[in-house]
PDB file of N, CA and C in Angstrom:
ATOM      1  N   UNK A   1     -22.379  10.190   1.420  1.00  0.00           N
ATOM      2  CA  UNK A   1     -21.685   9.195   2.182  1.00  0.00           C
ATOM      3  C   UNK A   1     -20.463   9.837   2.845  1.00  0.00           C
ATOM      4  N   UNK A   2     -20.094   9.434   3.964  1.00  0.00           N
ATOM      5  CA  UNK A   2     -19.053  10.069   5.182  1.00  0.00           C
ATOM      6  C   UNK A   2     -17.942   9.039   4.807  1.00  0.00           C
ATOM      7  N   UNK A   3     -16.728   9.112   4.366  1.00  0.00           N
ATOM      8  CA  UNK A   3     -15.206   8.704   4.418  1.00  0.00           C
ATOM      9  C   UNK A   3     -14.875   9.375   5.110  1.00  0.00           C
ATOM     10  N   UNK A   4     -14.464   8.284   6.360  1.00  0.00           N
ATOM     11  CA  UNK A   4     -13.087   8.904   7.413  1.00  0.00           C
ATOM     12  C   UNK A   4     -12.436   8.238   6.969  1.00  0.00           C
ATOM     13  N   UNK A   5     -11.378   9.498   6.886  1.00  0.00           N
ATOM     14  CA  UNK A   5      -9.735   9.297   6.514  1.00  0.00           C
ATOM     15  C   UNK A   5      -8.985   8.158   7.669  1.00  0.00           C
ATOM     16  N   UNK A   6      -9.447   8.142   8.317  1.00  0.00           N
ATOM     17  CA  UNK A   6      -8.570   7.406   9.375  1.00  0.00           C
ATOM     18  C   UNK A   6      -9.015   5.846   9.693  1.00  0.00           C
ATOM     19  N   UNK A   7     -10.095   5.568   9.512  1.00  0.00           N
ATOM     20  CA  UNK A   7     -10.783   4.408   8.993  1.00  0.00           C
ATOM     21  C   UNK A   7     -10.301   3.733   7.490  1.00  0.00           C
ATOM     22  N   UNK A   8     -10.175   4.768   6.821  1.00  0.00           N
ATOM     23  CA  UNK A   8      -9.456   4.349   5.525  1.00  0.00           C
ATOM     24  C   UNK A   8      -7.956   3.970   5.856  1.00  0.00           C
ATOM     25  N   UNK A   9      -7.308   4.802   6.151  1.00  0.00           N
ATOM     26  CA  UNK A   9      -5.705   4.280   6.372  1.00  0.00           C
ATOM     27  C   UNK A   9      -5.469   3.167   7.074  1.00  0.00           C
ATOM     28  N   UNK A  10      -6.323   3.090   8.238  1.00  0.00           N
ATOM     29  CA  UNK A  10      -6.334   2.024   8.775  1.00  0.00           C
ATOM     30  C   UNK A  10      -6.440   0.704   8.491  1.00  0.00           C
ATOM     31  N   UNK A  11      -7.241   1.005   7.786  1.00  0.00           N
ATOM     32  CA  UNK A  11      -7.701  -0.541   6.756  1.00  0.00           C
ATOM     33  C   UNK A  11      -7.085  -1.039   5.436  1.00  0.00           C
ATOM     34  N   UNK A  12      -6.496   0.360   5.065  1.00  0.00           N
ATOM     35  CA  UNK A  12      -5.673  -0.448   4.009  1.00  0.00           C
ATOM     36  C   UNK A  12      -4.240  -0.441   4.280  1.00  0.00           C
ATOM     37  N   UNK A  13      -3.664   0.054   5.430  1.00  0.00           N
ATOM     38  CA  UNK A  13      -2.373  -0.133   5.918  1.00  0.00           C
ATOM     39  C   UNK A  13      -2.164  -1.370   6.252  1.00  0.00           C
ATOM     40  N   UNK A  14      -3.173  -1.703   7.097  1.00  0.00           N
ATOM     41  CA  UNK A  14      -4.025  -3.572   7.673  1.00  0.00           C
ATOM     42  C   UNK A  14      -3.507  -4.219   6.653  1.00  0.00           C
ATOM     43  N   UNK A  15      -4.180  -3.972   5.227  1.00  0.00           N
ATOM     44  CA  UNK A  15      -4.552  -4.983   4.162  1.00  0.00           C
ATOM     45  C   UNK A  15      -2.940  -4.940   3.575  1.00  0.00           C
ATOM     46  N   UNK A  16      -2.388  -3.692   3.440  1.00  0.00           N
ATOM     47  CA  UNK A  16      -1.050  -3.815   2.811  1.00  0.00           C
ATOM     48  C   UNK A  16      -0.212  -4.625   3.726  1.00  0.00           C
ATOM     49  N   UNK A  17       0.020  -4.461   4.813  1.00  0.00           N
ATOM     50  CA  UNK A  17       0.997  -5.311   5.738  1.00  0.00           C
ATOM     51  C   UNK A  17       0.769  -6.549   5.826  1.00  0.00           C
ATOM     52  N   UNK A  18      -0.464  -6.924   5.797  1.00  0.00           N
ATOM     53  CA  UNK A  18      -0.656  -8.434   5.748  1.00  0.00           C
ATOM     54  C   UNK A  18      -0.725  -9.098   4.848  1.00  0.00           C
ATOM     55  N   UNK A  19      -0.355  -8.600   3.823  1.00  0.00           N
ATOM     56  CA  UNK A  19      -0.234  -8.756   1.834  1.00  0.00           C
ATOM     57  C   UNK A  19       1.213  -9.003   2.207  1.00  0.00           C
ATOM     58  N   UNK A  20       1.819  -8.127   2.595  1.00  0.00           N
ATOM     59  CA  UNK A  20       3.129  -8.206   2.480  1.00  0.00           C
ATOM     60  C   UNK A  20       3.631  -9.085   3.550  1.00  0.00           C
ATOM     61  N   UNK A  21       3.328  -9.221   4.591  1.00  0.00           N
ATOM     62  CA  UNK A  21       4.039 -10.553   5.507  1.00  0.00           C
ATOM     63  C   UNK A  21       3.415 -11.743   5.190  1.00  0.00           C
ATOM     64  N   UNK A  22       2.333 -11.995   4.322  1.00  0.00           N
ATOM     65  CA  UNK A  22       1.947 -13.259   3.750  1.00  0.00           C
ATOM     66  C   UNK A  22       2.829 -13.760   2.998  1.00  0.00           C
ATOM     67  N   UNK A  23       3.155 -13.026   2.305  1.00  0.00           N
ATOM     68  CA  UNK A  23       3.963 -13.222   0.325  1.00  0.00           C
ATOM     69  C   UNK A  23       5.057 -13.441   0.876  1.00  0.00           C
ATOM     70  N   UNK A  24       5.535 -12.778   2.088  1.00  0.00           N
ATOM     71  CA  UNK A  24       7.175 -13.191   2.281  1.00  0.00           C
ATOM     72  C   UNK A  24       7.350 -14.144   3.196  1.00  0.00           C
ATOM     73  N   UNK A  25       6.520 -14.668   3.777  1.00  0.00           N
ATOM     74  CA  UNK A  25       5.683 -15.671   4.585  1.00  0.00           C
ATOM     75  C   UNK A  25       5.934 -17.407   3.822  1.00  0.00           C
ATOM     76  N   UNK A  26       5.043 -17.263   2.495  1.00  0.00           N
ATOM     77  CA  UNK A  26       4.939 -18.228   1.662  1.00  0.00           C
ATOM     78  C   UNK A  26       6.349 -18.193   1.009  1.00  0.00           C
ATOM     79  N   UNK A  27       6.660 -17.107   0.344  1.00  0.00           N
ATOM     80  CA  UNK A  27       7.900 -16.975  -0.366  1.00  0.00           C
ATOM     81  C   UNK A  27       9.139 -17.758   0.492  1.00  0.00           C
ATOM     82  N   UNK A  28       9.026 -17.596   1.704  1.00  0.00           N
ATOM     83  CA  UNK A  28      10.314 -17.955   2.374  1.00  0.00           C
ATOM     84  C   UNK A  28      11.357 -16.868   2.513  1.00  0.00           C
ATOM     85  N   UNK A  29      10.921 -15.576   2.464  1.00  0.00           N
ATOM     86  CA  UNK A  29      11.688 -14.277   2.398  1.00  0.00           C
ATOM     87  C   UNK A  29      11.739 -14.002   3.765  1.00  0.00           C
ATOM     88  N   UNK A  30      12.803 -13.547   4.228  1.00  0.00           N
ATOM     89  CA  UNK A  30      13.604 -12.940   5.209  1.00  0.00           C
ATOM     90  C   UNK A  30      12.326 -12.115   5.874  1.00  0.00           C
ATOM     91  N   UNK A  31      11.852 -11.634   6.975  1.00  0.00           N
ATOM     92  CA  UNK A  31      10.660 -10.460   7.111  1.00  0.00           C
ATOM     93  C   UNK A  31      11.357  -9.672   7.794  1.00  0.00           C
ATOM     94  N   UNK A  32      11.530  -8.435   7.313  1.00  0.00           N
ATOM     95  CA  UNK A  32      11.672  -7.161   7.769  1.00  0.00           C
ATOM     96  C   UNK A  32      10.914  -6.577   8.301  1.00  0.00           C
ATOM     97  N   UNK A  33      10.681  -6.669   9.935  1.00  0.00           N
ATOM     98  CA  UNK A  33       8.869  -6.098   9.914  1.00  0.00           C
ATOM     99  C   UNK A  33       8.967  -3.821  10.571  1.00  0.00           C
ATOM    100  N   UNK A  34      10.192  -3.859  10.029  1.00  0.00           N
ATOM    101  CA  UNK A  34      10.413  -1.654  10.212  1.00  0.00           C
ATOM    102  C   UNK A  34       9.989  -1.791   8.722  1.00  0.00           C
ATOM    103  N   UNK A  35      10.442  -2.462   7.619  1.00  0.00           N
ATOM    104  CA  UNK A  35      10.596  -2.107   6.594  1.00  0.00           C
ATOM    105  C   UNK A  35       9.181  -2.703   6.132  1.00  0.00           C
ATOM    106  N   UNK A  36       8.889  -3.385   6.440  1.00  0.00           N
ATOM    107  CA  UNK A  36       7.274  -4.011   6.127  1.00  0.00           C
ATOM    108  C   UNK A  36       6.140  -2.513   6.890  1.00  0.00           C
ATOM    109  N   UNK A  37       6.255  -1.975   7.490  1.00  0.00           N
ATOM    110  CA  UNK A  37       5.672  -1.002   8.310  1.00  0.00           C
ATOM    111  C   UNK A  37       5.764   0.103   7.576  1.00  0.00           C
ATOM    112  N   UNK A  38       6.855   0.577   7.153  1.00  0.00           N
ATOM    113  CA  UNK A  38       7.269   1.535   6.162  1.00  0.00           C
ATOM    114  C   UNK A  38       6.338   1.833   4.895  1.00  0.00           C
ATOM    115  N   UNK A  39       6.904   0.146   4.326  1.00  0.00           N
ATOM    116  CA  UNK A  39       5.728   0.127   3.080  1.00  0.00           C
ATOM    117  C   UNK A  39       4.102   0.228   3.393  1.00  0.00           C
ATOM    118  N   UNK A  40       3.630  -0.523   4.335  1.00  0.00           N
ATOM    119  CA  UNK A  40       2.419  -0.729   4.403  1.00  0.00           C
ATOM    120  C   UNK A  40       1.835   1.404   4.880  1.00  0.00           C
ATOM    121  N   UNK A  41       2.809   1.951   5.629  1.00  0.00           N
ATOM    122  CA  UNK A  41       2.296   3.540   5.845  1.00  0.00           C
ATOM    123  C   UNK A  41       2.736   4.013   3.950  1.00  0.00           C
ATOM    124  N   UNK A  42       3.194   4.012   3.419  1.00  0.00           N
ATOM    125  CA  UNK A  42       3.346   4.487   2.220  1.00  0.00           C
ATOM    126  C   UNK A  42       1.838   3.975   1.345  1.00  0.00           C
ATOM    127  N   UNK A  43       1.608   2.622   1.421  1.00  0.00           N
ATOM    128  CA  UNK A  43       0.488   2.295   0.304  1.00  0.00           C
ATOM    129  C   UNK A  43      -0.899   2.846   1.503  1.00  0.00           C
ATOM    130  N   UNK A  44      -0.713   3.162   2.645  1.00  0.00           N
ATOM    131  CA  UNK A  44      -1.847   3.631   3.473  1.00  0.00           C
ATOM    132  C   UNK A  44      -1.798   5.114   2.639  1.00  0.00           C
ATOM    133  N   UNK A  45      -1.176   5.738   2.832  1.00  0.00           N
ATOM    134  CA  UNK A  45      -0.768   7.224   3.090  1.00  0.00           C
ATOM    135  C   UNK A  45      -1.399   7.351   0.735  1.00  0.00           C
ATOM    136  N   UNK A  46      -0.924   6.748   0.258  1.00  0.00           N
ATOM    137  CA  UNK A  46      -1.203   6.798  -1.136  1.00  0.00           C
ATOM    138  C   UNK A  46      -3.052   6.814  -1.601  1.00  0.00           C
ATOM    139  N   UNK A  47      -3.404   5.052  -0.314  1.00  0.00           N
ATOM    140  CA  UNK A  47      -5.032   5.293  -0.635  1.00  0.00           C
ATOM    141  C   UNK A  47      -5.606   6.770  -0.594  1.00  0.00           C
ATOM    142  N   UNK A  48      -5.119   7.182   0.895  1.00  0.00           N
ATOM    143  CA  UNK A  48      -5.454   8.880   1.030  1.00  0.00           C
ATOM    144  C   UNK A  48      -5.761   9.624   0.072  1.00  0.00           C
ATOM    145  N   UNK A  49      -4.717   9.845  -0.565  1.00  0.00           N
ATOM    146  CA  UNK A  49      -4.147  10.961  -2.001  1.00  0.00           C
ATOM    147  C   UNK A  49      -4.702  10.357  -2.924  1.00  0.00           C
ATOM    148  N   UNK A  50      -4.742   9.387  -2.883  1.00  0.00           N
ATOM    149  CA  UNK A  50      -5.640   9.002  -4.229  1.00  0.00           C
ATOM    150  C   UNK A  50      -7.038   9.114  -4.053  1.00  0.00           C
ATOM    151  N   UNK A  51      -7.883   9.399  -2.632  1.00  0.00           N
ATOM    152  CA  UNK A  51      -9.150   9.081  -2.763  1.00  0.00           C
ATOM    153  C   UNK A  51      -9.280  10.944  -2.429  1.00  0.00           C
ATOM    154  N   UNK A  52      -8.202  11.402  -2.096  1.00  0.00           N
ATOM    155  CA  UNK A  52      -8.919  12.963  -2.062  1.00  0.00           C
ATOM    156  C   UNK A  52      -8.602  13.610  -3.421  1.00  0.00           C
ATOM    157  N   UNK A  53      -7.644  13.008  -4.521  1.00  0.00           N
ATOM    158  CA  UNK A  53      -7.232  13.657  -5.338  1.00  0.00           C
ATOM    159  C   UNK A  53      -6.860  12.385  -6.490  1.00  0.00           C
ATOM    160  N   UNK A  54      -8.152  12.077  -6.952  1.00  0.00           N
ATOM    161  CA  UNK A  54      -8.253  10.771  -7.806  1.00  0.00           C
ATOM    162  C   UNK A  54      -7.851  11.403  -9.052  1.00  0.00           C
ATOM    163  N   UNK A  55      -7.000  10.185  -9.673  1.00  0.00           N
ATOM    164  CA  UNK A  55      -6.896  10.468 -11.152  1.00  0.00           C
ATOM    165  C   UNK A  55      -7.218  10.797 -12.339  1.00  0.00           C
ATOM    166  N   UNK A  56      -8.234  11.169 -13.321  1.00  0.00           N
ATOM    167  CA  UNK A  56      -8.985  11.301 -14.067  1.00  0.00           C
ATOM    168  C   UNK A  56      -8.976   9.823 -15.193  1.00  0.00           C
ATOM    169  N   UNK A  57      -7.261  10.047 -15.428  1.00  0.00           N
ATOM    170  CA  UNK A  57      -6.849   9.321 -16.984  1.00  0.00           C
ATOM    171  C   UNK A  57      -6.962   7.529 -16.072  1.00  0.00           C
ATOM    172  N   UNK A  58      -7.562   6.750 -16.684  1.00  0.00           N
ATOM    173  CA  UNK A  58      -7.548   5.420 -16.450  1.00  0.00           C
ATOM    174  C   UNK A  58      -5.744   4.841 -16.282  1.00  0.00           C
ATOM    175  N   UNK A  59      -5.601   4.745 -17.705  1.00  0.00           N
ATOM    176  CA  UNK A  59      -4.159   4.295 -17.795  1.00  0.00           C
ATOM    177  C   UNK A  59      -3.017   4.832 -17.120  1.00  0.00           C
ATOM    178  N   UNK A  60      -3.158   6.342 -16.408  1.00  0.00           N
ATOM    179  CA  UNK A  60      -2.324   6.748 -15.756  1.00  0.00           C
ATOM    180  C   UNK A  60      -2.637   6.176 -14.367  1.00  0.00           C
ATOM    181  N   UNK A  61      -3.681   5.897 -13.683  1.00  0.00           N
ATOM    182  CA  UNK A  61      -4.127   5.588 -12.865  1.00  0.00           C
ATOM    183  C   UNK A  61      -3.692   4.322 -12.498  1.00  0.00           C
ATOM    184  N   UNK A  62      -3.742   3.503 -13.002  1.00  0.00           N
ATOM    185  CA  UNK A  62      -3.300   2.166 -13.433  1.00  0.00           C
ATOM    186  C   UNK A  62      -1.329   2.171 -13.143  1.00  0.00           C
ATOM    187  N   UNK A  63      -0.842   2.970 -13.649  1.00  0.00           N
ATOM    188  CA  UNK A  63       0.456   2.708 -13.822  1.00  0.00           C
ATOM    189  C   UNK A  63       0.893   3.484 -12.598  1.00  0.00           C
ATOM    190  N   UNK A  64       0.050   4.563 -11.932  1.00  0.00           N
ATOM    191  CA  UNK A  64       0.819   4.993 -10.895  1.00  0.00           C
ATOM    192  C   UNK A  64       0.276   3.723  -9.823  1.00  0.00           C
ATOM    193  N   UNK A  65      -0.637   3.169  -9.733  1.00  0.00           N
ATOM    194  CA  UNK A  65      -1.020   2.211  -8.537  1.00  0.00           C
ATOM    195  C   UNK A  65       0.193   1.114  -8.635  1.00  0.00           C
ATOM    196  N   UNK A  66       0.212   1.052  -9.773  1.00  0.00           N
ATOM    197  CA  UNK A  66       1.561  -0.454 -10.183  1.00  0.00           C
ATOM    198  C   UNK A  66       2.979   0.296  -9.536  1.00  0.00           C
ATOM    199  N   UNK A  67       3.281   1.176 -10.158  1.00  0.00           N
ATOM    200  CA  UNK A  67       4.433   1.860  -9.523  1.00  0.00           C
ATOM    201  C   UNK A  67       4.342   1.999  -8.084  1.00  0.00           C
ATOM    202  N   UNK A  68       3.679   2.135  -7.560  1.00  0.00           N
ATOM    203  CA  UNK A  68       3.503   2.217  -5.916  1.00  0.00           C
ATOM    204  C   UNK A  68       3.604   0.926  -4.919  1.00  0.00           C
ATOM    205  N   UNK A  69       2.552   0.244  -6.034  1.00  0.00           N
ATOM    206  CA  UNK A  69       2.948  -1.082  -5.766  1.00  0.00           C
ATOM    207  C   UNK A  69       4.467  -2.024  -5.630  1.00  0.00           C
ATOM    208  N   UNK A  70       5.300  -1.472  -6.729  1.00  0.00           N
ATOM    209  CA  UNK A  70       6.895  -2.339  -7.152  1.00  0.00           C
ATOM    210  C   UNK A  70       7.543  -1.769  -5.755  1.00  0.00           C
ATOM    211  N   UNK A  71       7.100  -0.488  -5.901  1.00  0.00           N
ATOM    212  CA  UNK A  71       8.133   0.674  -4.519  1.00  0.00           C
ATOM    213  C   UNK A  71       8.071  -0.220  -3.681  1.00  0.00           C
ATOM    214  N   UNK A  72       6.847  -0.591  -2.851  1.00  0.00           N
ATOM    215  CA  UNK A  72       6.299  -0.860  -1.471  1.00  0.00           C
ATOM    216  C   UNK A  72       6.942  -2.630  -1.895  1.00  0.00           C
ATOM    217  N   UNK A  73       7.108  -3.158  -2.302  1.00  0.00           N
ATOM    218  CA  UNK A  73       7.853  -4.358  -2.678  1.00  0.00           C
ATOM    219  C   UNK A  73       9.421  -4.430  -2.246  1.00  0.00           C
ATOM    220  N   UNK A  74       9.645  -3.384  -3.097  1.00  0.00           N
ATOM    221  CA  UNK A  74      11.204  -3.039  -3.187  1.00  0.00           C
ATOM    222  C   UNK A  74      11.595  -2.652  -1.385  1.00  0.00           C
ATOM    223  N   UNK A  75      10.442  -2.070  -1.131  1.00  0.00           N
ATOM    224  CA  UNK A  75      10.539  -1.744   0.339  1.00  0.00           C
ATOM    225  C   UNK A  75      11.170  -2.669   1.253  1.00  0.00           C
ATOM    226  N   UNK A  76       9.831  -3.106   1.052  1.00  0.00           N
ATOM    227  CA  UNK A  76       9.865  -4.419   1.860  1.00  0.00           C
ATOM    228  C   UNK A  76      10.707  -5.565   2.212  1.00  0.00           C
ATOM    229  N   UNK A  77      11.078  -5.870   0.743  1.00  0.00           N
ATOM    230  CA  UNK A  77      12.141  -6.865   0.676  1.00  0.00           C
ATOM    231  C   UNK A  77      13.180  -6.294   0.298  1.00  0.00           C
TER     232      UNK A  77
END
């Protein structure tokens, strides 16, 4: 099977930004949309690295996605 990298970023940069202007959307949060852009290229740029250089350990795997996750939060808002 063929993964383009750029099809990938694309789509989950998509999915992160619109995660994130939803939630702050509903939330009633202020939208930052440089800083919403920021995050959403960081959790793009992470699918990358994670799909060329996947984790082995489950639980580490797990806690770095969560950690990436709080960042791109913290970003954002």
């Amino acid at each position: 099977m063929i993964v383009y990298i750029d099809v990938l970023f694309a789509i989950n940069f998509s999915m992160d930004f619109l995660s994130l202007f939803l939630s702050a959307h509903f939330t009633k949060r202020k939208i930052f949309k440089k800083r919403m852009l920021i995050s959403a290229i960081i959790g793009g740029v992470y699918s990358i690295i994670d799909f060329i250089y996947p984790i082995k350990n489950a639980v580490l795997s797990i806690t770095v996605s969560i950690l990436i996750s709080i960042i791109m939060c913290m970003i954002a808002y």
